[in-house]
Protein backbone atom coordinates (compact mmCIF):
# COMPACT_ATOMS: atom_id res chain seq x y z
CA UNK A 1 49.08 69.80 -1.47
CA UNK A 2 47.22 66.70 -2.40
CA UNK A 3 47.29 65.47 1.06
CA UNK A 4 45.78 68.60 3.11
CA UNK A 5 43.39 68.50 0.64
CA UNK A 6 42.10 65.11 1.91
CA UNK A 7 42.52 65.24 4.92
CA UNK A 8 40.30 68.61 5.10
CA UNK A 9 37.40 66.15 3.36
CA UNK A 10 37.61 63.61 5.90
CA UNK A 11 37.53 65.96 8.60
CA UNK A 12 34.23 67.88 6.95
CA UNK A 13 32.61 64.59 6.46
CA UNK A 14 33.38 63.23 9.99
CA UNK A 15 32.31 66.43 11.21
CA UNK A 16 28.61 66.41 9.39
CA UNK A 17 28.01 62.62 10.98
CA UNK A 18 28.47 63.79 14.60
CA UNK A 19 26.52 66.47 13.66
CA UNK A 20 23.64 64.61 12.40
CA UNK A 21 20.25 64.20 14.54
CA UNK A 22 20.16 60.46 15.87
CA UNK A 23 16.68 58.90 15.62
CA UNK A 24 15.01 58.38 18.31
CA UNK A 25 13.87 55.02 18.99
CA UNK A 26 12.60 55.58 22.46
CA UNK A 27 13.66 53.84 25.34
CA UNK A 28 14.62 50.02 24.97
CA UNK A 29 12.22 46.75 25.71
CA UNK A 30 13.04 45.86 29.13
CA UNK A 31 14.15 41.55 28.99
CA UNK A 32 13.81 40.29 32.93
CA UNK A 33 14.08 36.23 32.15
CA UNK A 34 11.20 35.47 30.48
CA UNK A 35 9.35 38.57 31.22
CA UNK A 36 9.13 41.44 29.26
CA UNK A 37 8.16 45.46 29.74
CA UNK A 38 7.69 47.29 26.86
CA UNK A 39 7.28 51.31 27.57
CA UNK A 40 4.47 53.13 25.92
CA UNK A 41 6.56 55.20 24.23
CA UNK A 42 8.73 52.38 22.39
CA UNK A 43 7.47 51.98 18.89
CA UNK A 44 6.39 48.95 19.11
CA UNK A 45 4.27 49.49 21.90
CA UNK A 46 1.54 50.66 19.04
CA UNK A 47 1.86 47.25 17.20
CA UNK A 48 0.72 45.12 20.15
CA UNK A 49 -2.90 43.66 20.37
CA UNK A 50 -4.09 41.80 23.14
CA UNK A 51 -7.24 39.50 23.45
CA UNK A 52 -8.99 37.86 26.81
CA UNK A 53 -8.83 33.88 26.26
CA UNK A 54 -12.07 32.53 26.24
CA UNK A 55 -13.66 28.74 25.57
CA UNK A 56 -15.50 28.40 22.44
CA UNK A 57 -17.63 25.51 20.91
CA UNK A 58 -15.25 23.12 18.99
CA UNK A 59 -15.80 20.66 16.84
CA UNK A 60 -12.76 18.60 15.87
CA UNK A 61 -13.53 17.86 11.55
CA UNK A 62 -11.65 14.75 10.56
CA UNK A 63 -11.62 14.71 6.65
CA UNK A 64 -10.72 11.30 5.19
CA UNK A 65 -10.52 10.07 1.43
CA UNK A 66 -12.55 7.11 0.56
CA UNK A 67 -13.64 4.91 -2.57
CA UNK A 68 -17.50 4.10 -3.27
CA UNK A 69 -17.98 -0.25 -3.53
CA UNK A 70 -20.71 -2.78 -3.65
CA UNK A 71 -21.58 -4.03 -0.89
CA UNK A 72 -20.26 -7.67 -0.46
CA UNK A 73 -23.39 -9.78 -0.25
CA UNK A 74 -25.11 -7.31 -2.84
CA UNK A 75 -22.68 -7.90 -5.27
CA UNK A 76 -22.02 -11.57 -7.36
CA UNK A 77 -19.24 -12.46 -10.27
CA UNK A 78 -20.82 -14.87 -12.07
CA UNK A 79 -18.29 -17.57 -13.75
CA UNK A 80 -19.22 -20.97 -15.13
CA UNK A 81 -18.84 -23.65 -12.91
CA UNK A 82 -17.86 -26.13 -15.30
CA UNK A 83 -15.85 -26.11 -19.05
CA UNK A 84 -18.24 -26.34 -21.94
CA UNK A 85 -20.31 -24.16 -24.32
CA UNK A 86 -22.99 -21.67 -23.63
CA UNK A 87 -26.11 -22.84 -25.81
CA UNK A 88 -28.49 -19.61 -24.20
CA UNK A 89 -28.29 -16.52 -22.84
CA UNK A 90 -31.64 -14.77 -21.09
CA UNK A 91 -30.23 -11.81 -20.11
CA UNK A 92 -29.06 -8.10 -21.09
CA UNK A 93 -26.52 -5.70 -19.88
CA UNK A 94 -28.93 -2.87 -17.04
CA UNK A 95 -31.72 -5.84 -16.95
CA UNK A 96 -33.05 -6.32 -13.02
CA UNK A 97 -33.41 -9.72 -11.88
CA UNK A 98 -34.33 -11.93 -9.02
CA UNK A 99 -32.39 -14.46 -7.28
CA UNK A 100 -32.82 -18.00 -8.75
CA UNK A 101 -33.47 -16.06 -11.90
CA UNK A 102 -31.93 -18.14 -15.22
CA UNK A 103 -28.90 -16.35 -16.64
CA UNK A 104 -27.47 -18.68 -19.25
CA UNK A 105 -27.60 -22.86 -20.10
CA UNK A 106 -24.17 -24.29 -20.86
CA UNK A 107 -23.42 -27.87 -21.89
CA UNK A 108 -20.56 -29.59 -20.10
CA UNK A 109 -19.70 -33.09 -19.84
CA UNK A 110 -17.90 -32.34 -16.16
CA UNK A 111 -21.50 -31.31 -15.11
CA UNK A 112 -22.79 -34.73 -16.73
CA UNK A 113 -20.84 -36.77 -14.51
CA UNK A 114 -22.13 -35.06 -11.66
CA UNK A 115 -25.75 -36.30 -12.71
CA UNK A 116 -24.48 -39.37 -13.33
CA UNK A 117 -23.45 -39.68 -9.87
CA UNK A 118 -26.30 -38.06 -8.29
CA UNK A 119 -27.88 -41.39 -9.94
CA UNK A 120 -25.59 -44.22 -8.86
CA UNK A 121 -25.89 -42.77 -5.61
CA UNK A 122 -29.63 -42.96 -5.85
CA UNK A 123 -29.89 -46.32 -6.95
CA UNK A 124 -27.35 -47.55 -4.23
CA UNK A 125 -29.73 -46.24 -1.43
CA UNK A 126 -32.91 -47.50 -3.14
CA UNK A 127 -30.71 -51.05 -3.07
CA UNK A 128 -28.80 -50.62 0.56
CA UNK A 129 -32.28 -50.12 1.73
CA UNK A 130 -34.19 -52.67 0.15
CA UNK A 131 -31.15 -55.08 1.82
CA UNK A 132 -31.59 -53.56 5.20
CA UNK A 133 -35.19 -53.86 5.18
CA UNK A 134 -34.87 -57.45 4.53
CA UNK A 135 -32.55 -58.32 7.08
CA UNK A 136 -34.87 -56.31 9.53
CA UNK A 137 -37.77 -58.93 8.20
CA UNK A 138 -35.81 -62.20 8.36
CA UNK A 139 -34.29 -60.98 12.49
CA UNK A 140 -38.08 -60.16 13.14
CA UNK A 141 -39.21 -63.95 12.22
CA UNK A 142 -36.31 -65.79 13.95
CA UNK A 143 -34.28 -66.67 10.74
CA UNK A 144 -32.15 -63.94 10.44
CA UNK A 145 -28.26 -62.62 11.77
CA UNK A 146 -28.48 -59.90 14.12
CA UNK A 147 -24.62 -59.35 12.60
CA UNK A 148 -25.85 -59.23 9.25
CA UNK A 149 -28.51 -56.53 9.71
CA UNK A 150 -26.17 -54.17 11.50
CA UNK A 151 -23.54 -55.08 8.26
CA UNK A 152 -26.86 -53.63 6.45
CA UNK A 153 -28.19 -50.71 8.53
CA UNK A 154 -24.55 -49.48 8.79
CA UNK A 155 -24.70 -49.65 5.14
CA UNK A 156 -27.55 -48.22 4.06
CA UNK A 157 -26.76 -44.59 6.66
CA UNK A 158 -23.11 -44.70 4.44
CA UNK A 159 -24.95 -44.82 1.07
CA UNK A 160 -27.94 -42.06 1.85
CA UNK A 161 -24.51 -39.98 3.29
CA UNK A 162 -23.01 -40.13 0.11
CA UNK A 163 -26.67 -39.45 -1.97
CA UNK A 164 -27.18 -36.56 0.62
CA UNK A 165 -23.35 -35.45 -0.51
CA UNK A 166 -23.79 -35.86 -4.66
CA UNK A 167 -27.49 -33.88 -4.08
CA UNK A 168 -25.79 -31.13 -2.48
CA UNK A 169 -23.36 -30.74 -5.12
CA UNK A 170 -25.76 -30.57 -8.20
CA UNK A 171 -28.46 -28.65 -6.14
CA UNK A 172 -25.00 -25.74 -5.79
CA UNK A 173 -25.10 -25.61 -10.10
CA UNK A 174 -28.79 -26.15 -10.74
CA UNK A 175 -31.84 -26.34 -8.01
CA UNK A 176 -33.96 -27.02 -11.08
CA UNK A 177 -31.96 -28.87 -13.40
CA UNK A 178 -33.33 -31.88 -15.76
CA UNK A 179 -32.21 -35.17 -16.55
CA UNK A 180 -28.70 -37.05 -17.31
CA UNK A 181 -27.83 -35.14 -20.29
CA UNK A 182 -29.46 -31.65 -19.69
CA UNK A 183 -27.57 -28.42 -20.39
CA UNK A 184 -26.63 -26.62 -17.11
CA UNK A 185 -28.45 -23.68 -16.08
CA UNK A 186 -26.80 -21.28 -14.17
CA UNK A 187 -28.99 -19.07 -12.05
CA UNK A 188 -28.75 -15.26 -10.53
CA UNK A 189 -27.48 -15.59 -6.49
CA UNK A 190 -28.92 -12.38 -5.97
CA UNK A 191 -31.27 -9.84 -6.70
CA UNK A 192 -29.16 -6.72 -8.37
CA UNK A 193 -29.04 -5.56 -12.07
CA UNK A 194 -26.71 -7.04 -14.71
CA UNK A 195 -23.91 -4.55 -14.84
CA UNK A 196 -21.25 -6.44 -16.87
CA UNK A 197 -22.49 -9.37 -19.28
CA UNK A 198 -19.30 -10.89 -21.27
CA UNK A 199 -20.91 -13.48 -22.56
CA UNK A 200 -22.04 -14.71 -26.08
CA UNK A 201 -23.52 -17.38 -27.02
CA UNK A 202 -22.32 -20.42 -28.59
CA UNK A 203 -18.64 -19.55 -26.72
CA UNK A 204 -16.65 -22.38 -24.89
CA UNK A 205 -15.80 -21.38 -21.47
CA UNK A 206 -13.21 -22.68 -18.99
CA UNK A 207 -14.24 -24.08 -15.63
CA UNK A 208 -11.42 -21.46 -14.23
CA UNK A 209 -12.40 -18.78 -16.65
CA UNK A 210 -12.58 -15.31 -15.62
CA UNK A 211 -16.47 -13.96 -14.82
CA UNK A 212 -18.38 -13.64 -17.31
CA UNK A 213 -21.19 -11.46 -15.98
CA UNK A 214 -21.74 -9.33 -12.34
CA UNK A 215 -24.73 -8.82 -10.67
CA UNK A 216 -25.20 -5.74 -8.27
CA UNK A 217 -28.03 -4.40 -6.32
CA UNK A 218 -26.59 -0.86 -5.80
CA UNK A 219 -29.54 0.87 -3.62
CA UNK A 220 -26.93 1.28 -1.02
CA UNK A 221 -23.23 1.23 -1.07
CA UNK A 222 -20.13 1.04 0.80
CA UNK A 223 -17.28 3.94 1.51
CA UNK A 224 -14.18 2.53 2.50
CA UNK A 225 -12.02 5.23 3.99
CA UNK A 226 -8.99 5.14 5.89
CA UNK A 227 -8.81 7.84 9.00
CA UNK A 228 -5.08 8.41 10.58
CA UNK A 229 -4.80 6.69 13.64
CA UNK A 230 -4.47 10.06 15.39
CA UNK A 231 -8.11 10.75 14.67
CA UNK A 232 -9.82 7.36 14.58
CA UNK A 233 -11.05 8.40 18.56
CA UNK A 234 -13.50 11.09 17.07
CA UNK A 235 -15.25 8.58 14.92
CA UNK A 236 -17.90 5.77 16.30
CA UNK A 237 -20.18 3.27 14.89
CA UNK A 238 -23.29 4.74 13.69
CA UNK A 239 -22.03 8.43 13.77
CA UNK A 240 -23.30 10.18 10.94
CA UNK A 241 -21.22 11.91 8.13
CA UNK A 242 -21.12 13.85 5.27
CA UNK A 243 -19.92 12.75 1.64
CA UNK A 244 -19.02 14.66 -1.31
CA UNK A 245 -18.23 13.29 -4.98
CA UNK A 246 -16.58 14.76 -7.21
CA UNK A 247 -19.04 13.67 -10.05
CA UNK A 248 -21.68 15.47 -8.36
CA UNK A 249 -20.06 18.59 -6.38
CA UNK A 250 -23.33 19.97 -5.42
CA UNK A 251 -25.34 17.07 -4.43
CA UNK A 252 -25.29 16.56 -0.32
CA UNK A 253 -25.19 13.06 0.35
CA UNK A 254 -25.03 11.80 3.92
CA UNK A 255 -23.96 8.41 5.24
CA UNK A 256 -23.37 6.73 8.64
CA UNK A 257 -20.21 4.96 9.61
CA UNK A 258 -20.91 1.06 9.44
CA UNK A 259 -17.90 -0.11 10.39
CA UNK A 260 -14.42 0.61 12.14
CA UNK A 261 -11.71 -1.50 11.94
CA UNK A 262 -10.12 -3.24 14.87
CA UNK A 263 -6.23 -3.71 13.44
CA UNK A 264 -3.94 -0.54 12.00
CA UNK A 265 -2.14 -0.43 8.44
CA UNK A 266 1.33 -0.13 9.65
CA UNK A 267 2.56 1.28 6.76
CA UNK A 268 -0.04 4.45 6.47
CA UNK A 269 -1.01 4.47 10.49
CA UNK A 270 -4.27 4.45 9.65
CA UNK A 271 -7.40 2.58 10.22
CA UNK A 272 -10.24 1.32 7.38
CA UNK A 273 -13.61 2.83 8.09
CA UNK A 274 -16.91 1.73 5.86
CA UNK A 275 -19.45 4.25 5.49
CA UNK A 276 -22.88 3.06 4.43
CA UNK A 277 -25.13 5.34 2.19
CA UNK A 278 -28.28 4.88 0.54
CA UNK A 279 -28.17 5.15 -3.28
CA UNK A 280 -31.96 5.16 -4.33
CA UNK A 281 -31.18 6.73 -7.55
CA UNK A 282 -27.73 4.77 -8.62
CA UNK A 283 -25.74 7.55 -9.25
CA UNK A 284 -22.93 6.22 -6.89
CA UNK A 285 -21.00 4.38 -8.75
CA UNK A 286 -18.46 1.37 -7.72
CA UNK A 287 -15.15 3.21 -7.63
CA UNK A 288 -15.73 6.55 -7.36
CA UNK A 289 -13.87 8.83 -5.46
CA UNK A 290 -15.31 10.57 -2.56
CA UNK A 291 -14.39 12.65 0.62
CA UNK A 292 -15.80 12.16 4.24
CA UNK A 293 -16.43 14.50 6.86
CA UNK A 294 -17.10 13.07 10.03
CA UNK A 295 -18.73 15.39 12.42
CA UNK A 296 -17.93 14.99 15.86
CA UNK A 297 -19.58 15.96 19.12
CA UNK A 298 -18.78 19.71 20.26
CA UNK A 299 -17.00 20.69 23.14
CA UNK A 300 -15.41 24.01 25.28
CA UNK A 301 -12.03 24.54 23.64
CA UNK A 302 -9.49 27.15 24.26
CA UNK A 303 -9.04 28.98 21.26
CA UNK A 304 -6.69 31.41 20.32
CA UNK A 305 -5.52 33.59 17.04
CA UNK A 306 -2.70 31.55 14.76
CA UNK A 307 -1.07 35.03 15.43
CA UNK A 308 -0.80 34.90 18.81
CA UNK A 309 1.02 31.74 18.63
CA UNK A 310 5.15 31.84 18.48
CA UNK A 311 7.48 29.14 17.47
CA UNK A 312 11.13 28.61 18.65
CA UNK A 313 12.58 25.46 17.52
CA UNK A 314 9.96 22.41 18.18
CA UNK A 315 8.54 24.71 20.98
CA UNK A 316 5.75 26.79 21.01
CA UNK A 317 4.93 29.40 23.21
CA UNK A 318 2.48 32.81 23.84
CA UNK A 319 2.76 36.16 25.37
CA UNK A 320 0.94 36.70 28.24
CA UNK A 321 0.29 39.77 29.89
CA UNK A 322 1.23 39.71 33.66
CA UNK A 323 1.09 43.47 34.42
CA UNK A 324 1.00 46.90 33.32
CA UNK A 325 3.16 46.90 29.70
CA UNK A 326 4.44 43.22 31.07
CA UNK A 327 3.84 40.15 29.55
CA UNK A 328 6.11 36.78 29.98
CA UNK A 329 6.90 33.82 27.82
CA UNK A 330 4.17 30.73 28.16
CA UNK A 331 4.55 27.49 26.60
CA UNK A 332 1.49 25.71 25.12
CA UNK A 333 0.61 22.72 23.76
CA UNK A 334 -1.50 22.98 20.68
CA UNK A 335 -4.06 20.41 18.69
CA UNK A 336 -6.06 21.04 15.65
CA UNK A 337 -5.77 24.34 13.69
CA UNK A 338 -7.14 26.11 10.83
CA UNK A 339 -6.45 28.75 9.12
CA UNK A 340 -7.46 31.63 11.80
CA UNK A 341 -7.54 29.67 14.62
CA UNK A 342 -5.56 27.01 16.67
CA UNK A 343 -6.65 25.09 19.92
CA UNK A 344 -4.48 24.93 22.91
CA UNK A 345 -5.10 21.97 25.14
CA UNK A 346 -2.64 23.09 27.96
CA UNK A 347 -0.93 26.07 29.12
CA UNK A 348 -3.96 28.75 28.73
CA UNK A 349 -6.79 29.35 30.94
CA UNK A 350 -10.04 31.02 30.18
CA UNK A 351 -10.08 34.60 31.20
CA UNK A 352 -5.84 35.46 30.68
CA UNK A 353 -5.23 38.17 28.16
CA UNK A 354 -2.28 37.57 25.56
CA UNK A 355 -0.66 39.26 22.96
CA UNK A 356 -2.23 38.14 19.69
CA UNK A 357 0.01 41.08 17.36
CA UNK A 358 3.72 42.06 17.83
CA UNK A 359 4.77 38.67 19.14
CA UNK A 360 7.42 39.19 16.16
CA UNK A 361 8.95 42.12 17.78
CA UNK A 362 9.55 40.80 21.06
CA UNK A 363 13.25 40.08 21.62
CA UNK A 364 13.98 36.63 22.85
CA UNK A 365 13.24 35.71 26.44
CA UNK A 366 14.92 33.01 28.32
């Protein structure tokens, strides 16, 4: 009895399914190769938007992180040239000064022997040429050695050699220095403002010390920024760019590029730019972070909807429409995108119409 009973449920149910309406999903999208039809009255049909390509102005923004720095020859560590103890400072931390301003006077017994021998070597030129001048006297009057003033001209051009050599080296610590036995004064290379001062006086400093004090004239400043070497041909020598700081996120600041460089980090691919910017009121400070945008020229660009745009594997590819509900499979090569928009360099030309919505329902298309 069991049994008949099932058996008469089965049947009722399989009976109600072939019963049942099917839905109707309209007629099928029509796969030729890599062309498609799709019939009007498919579904689908009403989720397809097309769009004529057209060339737009492009401009291809390359967006690089950079670092705000002195720049080199406006920028001077100052460290005593010699061991010995700082008698005077005449300077503060933010004062402006000149170059061949004094700084501080130290007293050293290193720089002492340096004026010592800026004297020997004096007093052996005064006495080389007193010799030569002599022996240039006694050949003019018939009593002298020709050999013997040669000995003494040849000597006299070897000591002023080695005067010129012992001036040079005690005009590099002190142009104005005093006697044997003065303190040294060390002197500002630059013009700039003291923006680190370390010292104090009566200290003993090492000849290989650390520096005491910088000097930096910050009216302009460097960015150093490094652009991938993908993008380094959209960026040229005196092209002018944009720069933001995060100190000052409202403050437009503009800059022009000073300098590319001509080798390639290996390990990042990229390439060191310098940007130069003027910095009349110091608020760029030495290491800083900033951002670049470097504008460059604009040019016609196809330019198409990131929707339009299909991936399948490492390949990318559009609809195109070739006819009347048709549309086949196109390949394209793409360059810079954003978020609405992507730029195809090949495959596209201006005035085809693609499908820019429903690429999602398409089947596949070999």
């Amino acid at each position: 009895m069991k049994k008949i009973i099932l058996r008469s449920i089965i049947f009722f149910a399989v009976s109600c399914k072939e019963n049942t309406p099917q839905q109707n999903k309209g007629p099928e999208i029509i796969t030729q190769g890599i062309q498609i039809t799709i019939p009007e009255s498919n579904p689908v049909f009403k989720k397809i938007k097309t769009q004529v390509v057209t060339e737009q102005d492009h401009s291809d923004g390359v967006v690089s992180a950079g670092t705000i720095q002195a720049i080199p020859n406006h920028y001077a560590e100052i460290a005593s040239p010699f061991s010995g103890r700082v008698t005077r400072s005449f300077i503060q931390l933010g004062q402006n000064v000149s170059a061949g301003s004094p700084l501080f006077e130290i007293l050293s017994s290193d720089y002492f022997s340096v004026q010592k021998d800026y004297t020997d070597a004096l007093n052996e030129v005064q006495l080389a040429e007193k010799n030569y001048r002599r022996q240039q006297d006694l050949v003019k009057h018939g009593v002298g050695i020709q050999k013997e003033l040669e000995e003494a001209e040849t000597d006299f051009k070897n000591k002023k050699t080695s005067l010129s050599n012992t001036s040079s080296a005690l005009k590099v610590y002190s142009s104005k220095g005093g006697g044997i036995g003065s303190p040294l004064v060390v002197r500002a290379p630059i013009n700039g403002e003291i923006i680190l001062n370390k010292l104090v006086t009566g200290q003993y400093l090492k000849g290989d010390a650390d520096p005491v004090m910088i000097i930096a004239e910050l009216s302009k400043v460097w960015i150093s920024g490094d652009v991938k070497e993908k993008d380094i041909r959209f960026v040229h020598s005196g092209d002018q760019v944009s720069v933001k700081v995060s100190a000052y996120p409202d403050r437009n600041i503009t800059g022009k590029v000073y300098h590319i460089n001509e080798t390639v980090d290996e390990d990042t691919r990229s390439i060191k730019v310098l940007i130069e910017c003027d910095n009349p009121d110091r608020k760029l400070k030495p290491g800083m972070y900033a951002t670049v945008n470097f504008s460059t020229t604009p040019e016609k660009a196809v330019m198409i909807p990131v929707t339009a745009l299909m991936q399948q594997d490492s390949a990318q590819y559009v609809w195109v429409k070739t006819g009347k509900n048709q549309f086949t499979k196109r390949s394209v090569t793409t360059g810079e995108t954003d978020q609405k928009t992507v730029r195809i360099t090949s495959g596209l030309q201006p005035g085809e119409t693609i499908m820019t919505e429903g690429g999602i329902y398409m089947p596949d298309a070999k």
